[in-house]
N, C-alpha and C. Protein backbone atom coordinates (compact mmCIF):
# COMPACT_ATOMS: atom_id res chain seq x y z
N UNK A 1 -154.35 -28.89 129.29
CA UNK A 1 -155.57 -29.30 129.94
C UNK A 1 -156.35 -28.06 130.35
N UNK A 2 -157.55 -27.85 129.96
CA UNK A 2 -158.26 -26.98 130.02
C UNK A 2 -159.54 -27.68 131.59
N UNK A 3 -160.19 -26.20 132.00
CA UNK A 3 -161.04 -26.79 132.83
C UNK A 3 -162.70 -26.96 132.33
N UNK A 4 -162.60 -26.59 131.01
CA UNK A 4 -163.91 -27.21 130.22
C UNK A 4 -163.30 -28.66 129.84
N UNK A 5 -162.21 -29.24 129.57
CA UNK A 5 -162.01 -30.28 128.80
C UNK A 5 -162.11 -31.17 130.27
N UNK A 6 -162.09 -30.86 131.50
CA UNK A 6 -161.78 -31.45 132.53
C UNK A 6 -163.66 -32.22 132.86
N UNK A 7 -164.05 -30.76 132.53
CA UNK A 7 -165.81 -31.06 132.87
C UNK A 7 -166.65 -31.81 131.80
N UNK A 8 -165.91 -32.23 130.50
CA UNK A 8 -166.23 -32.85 129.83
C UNK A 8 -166.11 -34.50 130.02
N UNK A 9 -164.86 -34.70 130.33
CA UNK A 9 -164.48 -35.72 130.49
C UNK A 9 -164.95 -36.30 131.74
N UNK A 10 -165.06 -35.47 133.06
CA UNK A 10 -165.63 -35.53 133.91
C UNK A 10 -167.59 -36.07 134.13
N UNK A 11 -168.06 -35.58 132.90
CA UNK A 11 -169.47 -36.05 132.28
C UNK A 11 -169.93 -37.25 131.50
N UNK A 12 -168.44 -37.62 130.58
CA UNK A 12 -168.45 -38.61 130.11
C UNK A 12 -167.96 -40.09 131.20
N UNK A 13 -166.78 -39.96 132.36
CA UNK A 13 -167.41 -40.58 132.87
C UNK A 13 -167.79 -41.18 134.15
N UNK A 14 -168.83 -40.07 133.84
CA UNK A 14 -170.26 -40.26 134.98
C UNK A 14 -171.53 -41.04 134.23
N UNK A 15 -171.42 -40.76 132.84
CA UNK A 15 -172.17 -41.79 131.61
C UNK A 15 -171.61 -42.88 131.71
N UNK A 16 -170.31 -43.09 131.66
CA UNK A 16 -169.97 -44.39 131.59
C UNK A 16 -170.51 -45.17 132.66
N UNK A 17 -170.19 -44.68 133.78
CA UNK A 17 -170.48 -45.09 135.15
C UNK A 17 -171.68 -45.88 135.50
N UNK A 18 -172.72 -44.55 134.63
CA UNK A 18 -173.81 -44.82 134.78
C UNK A 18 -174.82 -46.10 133.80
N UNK A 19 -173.75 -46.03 132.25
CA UNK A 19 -174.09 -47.15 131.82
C UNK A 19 -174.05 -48.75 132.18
N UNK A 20 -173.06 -48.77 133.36
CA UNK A 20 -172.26 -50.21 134.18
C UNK A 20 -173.28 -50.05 135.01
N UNK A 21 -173.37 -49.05 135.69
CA UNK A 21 -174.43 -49.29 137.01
C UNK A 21 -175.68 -49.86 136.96
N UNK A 22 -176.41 -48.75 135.92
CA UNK A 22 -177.68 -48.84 135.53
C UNK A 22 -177.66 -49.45 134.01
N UNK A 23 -177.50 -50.59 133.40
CA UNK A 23 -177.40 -51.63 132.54
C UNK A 23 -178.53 -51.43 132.12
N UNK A 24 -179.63 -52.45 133.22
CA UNK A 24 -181.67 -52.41 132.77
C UNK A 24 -182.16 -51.10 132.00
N UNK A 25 -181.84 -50.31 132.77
CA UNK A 25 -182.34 -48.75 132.26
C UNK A 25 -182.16 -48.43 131.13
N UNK A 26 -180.71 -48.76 130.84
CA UNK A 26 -180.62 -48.44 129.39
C UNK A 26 -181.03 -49.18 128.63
N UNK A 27 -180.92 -50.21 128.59
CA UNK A 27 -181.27 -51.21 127.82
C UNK A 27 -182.76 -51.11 127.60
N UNK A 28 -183.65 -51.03 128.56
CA UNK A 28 -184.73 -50.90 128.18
C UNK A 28 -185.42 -49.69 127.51
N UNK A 29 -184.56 -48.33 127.92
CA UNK A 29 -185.12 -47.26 127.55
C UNK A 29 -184.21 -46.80 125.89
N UNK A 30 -183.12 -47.06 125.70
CA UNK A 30 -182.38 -46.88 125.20
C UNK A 30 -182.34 -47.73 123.63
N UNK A 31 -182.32 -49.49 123.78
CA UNK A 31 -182.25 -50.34 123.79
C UNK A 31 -180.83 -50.76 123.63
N UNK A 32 -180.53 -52.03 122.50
CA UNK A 32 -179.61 -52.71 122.42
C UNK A 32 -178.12 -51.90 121.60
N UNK A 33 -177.36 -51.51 122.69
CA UNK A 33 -176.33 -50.83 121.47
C UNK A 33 -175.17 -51.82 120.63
N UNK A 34 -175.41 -52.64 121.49
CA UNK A 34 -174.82 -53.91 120.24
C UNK A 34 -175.19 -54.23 119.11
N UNK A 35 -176.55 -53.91 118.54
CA UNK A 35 -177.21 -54.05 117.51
C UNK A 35 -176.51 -53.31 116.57
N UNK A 36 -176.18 -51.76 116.99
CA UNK A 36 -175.77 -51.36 116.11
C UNK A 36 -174.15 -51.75 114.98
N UNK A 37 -173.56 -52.44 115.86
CA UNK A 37 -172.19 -52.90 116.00
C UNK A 37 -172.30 -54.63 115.30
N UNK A 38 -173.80 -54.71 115.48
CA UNK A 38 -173.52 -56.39 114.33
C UNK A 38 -174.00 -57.64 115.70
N UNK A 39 -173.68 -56.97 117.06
CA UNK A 39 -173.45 -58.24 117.80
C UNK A 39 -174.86 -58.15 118.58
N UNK A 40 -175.42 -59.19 118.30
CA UNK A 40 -177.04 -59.37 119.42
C UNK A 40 -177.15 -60.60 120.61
N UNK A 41 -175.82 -61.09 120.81
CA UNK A 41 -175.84 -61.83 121.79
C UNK A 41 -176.55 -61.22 123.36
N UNK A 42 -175.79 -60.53 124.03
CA UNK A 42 -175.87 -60.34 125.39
C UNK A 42 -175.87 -59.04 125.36
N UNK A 43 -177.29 -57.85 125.11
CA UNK A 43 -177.45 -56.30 125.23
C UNK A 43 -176.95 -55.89 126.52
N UNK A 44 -176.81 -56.78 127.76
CA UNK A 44 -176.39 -56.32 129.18
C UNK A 44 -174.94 -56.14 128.94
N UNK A 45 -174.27 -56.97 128.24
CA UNK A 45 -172.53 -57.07 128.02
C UNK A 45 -172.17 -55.56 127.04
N UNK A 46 -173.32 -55.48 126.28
CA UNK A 46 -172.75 -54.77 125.55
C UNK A 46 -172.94 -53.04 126.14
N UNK A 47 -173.81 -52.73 126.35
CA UNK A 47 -173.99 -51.56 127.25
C UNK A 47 -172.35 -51.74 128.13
N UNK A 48 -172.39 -52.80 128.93
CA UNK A 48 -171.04 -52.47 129.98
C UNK A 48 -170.37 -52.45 129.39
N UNK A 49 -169.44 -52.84 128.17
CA UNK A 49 -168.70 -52.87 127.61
C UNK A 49 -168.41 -51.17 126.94
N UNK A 50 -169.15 -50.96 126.35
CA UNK A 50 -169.97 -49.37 125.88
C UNK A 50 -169.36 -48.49 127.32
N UNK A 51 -170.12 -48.40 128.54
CA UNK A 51 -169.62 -47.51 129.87
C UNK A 51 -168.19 -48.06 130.17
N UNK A 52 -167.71 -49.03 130.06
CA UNK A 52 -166.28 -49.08 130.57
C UNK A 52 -165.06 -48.32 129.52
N UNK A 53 -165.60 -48.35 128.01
CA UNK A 53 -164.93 -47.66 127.04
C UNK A 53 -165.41 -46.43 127.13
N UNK A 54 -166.35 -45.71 127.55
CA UNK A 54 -166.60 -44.53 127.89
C UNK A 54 -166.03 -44.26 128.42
N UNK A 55 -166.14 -44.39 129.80
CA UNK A 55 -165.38 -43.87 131.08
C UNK A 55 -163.87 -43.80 130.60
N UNK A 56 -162.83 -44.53 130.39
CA UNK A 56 -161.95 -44.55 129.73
C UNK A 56 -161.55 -43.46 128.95
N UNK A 57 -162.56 -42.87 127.97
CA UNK A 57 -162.92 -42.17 127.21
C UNK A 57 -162.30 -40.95 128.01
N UNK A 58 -163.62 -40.58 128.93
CA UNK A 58 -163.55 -39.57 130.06
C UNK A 58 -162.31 -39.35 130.71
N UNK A 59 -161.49 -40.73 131.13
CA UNK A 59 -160.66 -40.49 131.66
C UNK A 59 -159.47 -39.54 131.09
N UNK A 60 -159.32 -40.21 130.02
CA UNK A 60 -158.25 -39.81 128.86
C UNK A 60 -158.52 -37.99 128.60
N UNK A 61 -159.65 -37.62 128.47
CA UNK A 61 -159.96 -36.27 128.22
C UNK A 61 -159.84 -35.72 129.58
N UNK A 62 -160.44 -36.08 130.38
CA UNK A 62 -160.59 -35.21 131.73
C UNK A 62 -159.22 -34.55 132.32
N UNK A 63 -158.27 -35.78 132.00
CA UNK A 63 -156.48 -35.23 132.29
C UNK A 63 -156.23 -35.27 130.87
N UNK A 64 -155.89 -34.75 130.25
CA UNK A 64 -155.40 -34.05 129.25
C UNK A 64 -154.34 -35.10 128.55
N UNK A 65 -155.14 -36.24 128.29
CA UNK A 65 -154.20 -38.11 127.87
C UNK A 65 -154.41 -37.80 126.65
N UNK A 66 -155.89 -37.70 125.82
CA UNK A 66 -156.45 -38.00 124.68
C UNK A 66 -155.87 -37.92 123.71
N UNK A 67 -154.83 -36.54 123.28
CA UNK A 67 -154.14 -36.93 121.71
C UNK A 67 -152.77 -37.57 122.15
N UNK A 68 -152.13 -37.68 123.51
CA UNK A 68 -151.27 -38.51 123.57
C UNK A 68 -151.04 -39.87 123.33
N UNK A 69 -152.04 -40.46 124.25
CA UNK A 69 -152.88 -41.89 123.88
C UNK A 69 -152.64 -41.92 122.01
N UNK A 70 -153.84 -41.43 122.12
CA UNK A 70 -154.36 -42.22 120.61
C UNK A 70 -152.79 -41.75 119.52
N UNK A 71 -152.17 -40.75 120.05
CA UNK A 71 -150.55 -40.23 119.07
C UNK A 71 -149.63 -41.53 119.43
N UNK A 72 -149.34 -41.80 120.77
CA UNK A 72 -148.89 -42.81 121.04
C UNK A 72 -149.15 -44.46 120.74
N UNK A 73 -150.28 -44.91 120.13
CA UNK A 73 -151.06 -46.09 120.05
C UNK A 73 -151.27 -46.05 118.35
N UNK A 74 -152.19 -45.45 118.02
CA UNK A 74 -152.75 -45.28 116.27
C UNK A 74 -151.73 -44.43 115.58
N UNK A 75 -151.09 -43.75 116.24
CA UNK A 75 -150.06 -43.03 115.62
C UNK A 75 -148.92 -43.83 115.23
N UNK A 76 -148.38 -44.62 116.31
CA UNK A 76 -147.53 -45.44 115.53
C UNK A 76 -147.74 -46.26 114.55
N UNK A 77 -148.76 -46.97 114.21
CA UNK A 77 -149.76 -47.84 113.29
C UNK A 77 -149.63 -46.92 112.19
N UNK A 78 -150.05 -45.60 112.31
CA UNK A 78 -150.44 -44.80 110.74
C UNK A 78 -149.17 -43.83 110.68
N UNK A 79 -148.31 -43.41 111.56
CA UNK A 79 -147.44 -42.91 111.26
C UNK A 79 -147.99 -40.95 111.35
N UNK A 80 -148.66 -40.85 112.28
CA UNK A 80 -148.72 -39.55 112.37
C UNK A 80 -148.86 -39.08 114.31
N UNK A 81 -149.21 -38.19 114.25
CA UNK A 81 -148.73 -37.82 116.00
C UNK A 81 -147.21 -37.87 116.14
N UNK A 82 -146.22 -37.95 115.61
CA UNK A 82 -144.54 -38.61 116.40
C UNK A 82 -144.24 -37.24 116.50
């Protein structure tokens, strides 16, 4: 764990954060990021959905989780990380 990887993750999530908090904002300034993904039901769900997998994101990097996680999870699936 590095203390750039800490301030990264630490940025990502404060984005996330900020995508849950401030939903309208993005959505309006930003627009629909569900669109891109196929789904146009509910742009408010999908933004939060978007900041809660961010943050997550952040979390995982900020403490030094990220290739454990995904070695531990997709790794067993594809057979690499062990």
């Amino acid at each position: 764990m590095s203390f750039g990887g800490f301030i990264a993750g630490m940025i990502l999530m404060g984005l996330g954060f900020l995508a849950v908090y401030r939903t309208d904002w993005f959505e309006s300034n930003l627009g629909d990021v569900g669109a891109v993904f196929g789904v146009n039901d509910k742009p408010w769900a999908s933004w939060k959905l978007f900041g809660i997998a961010l943050m997550f994101l952040g979390f995982l990097v900020a403490f030094g989780l990220f290739s454990l996680f995904f070695g531990l999870t997709l790794g067993r699936i594809f057979n690499f990380g062990q």
